[in-house]
Protein backbone atom coordinates (compact mmCIF):
# COMPACT_ATOMS: atom_id res chain seq x y z
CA UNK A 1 19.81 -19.25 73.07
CA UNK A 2 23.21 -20.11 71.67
CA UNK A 3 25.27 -18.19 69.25
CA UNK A 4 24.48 -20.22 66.55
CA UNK A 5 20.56 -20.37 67.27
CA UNK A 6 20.57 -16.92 67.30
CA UNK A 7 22.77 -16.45 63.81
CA UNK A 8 20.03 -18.99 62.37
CA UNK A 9 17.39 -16.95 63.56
CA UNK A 10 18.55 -13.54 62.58
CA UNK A 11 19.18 -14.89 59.14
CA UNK A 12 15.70 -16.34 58.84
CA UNK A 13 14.11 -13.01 59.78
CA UNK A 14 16.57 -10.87 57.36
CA UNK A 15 15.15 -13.03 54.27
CA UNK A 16 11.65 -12.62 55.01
CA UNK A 17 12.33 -8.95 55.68
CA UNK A 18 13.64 -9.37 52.53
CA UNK A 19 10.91 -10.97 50.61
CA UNK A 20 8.70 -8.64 52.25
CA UNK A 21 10.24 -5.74 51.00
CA UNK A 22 10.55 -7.08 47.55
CA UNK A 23 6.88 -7.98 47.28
CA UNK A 24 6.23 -4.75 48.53
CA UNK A 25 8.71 -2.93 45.78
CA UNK A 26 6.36 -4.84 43.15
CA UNK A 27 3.19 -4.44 44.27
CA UNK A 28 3.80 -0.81 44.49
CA UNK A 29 5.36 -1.10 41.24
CA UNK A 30 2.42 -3.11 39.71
CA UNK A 31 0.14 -0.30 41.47
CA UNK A 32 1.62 2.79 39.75
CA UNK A 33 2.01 1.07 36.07
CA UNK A 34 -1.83 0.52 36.75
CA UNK A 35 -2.90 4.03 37.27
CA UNK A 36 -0.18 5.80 34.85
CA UNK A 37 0.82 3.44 32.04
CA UNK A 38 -2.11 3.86 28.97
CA UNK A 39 -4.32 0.63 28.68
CA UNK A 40 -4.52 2.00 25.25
CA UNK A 41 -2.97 0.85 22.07
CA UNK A 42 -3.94 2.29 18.93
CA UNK A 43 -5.00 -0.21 15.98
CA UNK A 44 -2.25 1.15 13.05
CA UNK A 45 -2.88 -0.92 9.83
CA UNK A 46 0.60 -1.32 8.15
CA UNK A 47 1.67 -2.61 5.18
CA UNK A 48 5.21 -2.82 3.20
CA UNK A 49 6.16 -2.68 -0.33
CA UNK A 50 9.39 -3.92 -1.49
CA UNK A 51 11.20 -1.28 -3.68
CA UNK A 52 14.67 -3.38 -4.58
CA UNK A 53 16.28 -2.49 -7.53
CA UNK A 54 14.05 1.35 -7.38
CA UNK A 55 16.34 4.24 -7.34
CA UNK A 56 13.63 6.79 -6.89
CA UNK A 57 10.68 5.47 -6.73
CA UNK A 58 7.14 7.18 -6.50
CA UNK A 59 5.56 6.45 -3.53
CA UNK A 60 1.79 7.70 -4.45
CA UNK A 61 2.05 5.01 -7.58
CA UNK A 62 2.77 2.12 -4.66
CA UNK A 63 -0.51 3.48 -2.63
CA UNK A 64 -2.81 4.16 -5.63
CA UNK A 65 -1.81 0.25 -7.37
CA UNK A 66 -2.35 -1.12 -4.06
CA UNK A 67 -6.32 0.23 -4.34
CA UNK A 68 -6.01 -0.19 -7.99
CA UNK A 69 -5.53 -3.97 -7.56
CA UNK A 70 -8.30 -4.28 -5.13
CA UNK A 71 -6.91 -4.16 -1.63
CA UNK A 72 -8.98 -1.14 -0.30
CA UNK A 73 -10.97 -3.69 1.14
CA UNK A 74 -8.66 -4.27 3.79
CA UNK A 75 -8.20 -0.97 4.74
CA UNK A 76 -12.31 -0.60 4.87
CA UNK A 77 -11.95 -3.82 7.30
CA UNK A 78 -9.18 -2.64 9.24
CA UNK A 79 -11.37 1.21 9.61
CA UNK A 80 -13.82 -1.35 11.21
CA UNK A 81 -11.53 -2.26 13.12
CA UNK A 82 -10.07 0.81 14.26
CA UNK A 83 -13.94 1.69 15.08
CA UNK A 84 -14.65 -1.32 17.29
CA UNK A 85 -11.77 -0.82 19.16
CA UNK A 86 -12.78 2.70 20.14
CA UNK A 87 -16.16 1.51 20.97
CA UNK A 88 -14.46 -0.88 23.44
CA UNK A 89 -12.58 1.74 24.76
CA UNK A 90 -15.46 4.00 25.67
CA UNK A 91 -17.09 1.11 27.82
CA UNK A 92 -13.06 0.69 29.34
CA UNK A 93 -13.62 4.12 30.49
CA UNK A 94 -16.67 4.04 31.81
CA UNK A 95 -15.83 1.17 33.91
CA UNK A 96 -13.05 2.89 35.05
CA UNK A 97 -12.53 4.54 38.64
CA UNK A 98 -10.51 7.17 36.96
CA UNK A 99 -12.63 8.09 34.14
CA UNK A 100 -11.26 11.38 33.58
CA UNK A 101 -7.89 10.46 33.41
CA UNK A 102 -8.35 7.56 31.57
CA UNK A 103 -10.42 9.72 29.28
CA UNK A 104 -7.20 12.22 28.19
CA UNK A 105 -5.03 8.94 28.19
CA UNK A 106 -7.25 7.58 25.43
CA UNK A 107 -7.50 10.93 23.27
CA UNK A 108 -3.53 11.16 23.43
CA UNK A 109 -3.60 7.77 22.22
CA UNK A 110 -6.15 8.53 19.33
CA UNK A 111 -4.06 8.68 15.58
CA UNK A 112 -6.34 8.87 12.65
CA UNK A 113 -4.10 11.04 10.51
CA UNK A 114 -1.49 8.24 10.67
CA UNK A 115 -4.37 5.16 11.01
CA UNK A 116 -2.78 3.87 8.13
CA UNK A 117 1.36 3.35 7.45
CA UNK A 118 2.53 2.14 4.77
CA UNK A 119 6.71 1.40 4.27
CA UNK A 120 9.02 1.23 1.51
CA UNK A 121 11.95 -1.39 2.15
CA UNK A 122 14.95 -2.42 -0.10
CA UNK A 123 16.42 -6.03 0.43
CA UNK A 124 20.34 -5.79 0.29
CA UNK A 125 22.85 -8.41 0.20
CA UNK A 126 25.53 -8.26 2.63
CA UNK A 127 28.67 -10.98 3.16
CA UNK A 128 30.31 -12.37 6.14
CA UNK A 129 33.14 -14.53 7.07
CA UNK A 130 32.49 -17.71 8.46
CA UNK A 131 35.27 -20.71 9.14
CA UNK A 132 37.22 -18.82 6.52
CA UNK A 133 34.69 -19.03 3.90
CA UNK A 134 32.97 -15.77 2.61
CA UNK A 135 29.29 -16.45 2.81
CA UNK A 136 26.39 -13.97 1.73
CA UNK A 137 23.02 -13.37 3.59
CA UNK A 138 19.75 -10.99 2.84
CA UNK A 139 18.49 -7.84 4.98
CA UNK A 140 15.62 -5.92 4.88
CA UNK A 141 15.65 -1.65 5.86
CA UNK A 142 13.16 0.52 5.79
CA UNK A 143 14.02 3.22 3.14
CA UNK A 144 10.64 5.50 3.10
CA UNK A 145 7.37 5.49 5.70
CA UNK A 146 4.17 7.06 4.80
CA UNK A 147 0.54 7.37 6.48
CA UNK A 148 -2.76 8.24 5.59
CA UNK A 149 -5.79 8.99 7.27
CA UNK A 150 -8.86 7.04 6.10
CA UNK A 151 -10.59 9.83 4.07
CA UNK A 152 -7.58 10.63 2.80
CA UNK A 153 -6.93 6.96 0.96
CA UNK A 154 -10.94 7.08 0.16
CA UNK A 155 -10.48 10.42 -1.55
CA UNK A 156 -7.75 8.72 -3.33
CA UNK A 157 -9.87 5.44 -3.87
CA UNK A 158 -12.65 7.78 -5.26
CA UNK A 159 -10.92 9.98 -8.02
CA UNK A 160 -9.13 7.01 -9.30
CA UNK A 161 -12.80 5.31 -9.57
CA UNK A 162 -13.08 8.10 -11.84
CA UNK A 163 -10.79 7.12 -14.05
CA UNK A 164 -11.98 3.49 -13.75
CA UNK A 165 -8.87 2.94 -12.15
CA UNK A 166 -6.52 2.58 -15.59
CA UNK A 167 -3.46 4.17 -14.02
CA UNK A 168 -2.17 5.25 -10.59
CA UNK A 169 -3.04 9.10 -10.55
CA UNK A 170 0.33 10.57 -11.24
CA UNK A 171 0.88 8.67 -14.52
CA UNK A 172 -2.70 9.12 -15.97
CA UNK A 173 -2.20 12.78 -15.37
CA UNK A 174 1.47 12.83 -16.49
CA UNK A 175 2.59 14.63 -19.78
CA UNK A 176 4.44 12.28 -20.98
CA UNK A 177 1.87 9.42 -22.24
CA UNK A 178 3.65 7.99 -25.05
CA UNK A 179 6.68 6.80 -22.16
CA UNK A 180 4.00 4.88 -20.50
CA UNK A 181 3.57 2.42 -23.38
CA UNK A 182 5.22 -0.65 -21.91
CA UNK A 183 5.66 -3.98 -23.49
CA UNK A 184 3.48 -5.71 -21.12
CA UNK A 185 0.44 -2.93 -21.95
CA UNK A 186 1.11 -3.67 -25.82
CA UNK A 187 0.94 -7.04 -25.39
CA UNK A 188 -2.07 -6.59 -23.44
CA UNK A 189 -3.88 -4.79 -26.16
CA UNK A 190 -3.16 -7.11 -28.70
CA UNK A 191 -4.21 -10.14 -26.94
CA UNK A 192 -7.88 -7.96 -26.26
CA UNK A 193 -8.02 -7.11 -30.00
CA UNK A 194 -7.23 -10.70 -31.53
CA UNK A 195 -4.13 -8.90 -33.65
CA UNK A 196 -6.66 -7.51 -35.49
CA UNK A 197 -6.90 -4.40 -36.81
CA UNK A 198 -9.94 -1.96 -35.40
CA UNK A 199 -10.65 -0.08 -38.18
CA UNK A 200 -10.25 -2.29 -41.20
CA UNK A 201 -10.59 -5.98 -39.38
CA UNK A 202 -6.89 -7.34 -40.74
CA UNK A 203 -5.73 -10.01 -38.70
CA UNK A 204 -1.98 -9.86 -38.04
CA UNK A 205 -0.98 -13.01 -35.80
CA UNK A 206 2.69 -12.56 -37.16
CA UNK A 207 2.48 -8.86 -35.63
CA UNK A 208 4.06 -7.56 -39.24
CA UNK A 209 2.42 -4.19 -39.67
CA UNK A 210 0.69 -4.21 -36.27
CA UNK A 211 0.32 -1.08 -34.52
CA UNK A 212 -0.80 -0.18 -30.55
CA UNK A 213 -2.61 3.33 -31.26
CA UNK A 214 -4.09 5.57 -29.10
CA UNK A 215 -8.55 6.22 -30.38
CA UNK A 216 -8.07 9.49 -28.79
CA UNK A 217 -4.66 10.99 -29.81
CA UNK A 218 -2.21 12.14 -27.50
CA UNK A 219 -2.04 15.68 -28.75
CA UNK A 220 -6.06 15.89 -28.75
CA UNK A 221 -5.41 14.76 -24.53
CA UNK A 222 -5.76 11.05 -24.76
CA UNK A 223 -4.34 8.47 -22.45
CA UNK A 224 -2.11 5.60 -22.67
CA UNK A 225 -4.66 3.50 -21.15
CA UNK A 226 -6.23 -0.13 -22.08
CA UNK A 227 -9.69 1.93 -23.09
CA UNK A 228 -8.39 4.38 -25.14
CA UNK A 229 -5.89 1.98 -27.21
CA UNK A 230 -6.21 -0.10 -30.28
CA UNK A 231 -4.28 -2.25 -32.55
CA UNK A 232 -4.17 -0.70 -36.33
CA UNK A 233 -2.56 -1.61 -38.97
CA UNK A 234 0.30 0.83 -40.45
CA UNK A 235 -1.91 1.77 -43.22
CA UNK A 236 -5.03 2.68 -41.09
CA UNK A 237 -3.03 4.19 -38.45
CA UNK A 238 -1.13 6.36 -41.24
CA UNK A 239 -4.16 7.22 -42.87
CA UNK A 240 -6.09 8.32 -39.34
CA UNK A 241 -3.51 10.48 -38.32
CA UNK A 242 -4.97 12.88 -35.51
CA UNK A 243 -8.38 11.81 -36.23
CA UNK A 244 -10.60 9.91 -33.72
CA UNK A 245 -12.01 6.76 -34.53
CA UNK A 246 -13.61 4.04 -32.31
CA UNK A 247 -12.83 0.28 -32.49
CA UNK A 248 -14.71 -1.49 -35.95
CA UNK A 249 -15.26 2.27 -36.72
CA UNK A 250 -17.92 1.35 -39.78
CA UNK A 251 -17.71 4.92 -41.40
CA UNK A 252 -13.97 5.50 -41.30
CA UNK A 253 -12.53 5.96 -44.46
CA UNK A 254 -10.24 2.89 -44.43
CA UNK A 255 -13.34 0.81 -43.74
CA UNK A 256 -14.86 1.92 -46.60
CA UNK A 257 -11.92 1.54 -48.93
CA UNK A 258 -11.97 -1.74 -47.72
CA UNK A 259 -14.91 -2.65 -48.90
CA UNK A 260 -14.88 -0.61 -52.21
C-alpha cells in the first residue's frame, strides 16, 4: 500500500469514526431527554388587558368586567380543556414503561392555582434614529401578572351574579357612589327613560331640568347602578328628597299634584 493509499484510507476511517461517534452522542442524547425531560405541558389560559394611559389601575375591576361582559365562557371552555388534557395524560401514563416516574413528573407539572393568568401591559412610544431622521415606533411590557384558580374566578362569577352583574365588585361596594356617576352611565339612563321624568312623566328632550337620581338614596345604601337610577325632573327630585320612590311611582306626591 502506498503512502498516499494509506493517508486516503486512514482519513476515510477517522470520518466514519467520526459519524459514529456523533450519532452515538445523539442517540444517547435523544435517549436521556426521553426518560428525564416532562412530556407534560400544562394548559395555562392567558389573557392581556391593555392599561395605557392607567396610572394605578385596579386589577380586580379588569377581571370582574371581563366576566361582567360575558367572557366566563371561555374560561368554562378552557377548564374543559384543562380537564381533557389531564384525562389524556392519565392514559400517557399508563402506557408508559415508567409509570411511576412519569406519574410525579405529571403532578409537578399540575398548576390549578395559577390555571388562569391574566396580564396587564402598557404600550409606550419609543424613538430611534434612522438615516438621520428621528423616527418613532410602539412597544408593548408587561406591567402587572395575575392568576386565578378556577373556583376562585367562579366564586367571583357567582357573587357578582348577585348583584346582576351592575358593577365590578370593588366599585358596587365602594363608599363613594356618587364618583361613579359617569357621563356615559347618565347618558345611559336617559336614553332607557325617554328624558322623561319617573315620577311625574315630563318629557325633557332638551335635557333643561333633567336629573339622573338614585330610587334608593345614597345615604339610605343605594347604588349608582342602571337599576337603581332614574331621570327626575328638578322639581320631583327636590321634592323627594331622601324618600324612595319607584319609576311612574302612581302615589308619590308629585304625581298627584300633577294631576290635581
Amino acid at each position: 500500500m502506498t503512502p498516499i493509499e494509506f493517508t486516503f484510507v486512514f482519513l476515510a476511517i477517522s470520518c466514519l469514526a467520526i459519524l459514529c461517534i456523533s450519532f452515538l452522542i445523539f442517540l444517547f442524547y435523544f435517549i436521556i431527554s426521553a426518560v428525564f425531560c416532562p412530556p407534560f405541558h400544562y394548559p395555562y389560559f392567558t389573557y392581556n388587558f391593555d392599561i395605557s394611559g392607567k396610572r394605578s389601575p385596579h386589577l380586580e375591576d379588569y377581571i370582574d368586567q371581563f366576566i361582567i361582559d360575558g367572557h366566563f365562557t371561555q374560561i368554562q371552555q378552557h377548564y374543559k380543556e384543562i380537564e381533557t388534557w389531564k384525562i389524556k395524560c392519565e392514559n400517557k401514563i399508563e402506557k408508559s414503561l415508567l409509570k411511576k416516574y412519569r406519574r410525579k413528573q405529571y403532578l409537578r407539572c399540575i398548576d390549578d392555582s395559577h390555571a388562569f393568568q391574566f396580564t396587564f401591559s402598557r404600550t409606550q412610544t419609543r424613538y430611534r434614529q434612522v438615516n438621520y431622521v428621528r423616527e418613532s415606533y410602539q412597544v408593548s411590557q408587561t406591567a402587572y401578572e395575575v392568576s386565578y384558580s378556577y373556583n376562585k374566578l367562579l366564586e367571583r362569577k357567582k357573587q357578582l351574579a348577585a348583584i346582576d352583574y351592575e358593577r365590578p365588585l370593588r366599585e358596587y361596594n365602594s363608599k363613594e357612589q356618587r364618583k361613579l356617576m359617569t357621563k356615559e352611565l347618565r347618558t345611559s339612563v336617559m336614553v332607557r327613560d325617554n328624558y322623561t321624568c319617573q315620577i311625574c312623566g315630563k318629557y325633557m328632550p332638551d335635557e333643561v331640568g333633567l336629573q339622573i337620581d338614585h330610587i334608593i338614596p345614597v345615604s339610605k345604601g343605594g347604588k349608582t347602578v342602571m337599576s337603581n337610577l332614574q331621570v327626575t325632573c328638578s322639581k320631583c327630585n327636590g321634592h323627594k328628597k331622601a324618600n324612595i320612590y319607584p319609576p311612574h311611582a302612581q302615589n308619590s306626591p308629585e304625581r298627584k299634584e300633577g294631576h290635581a
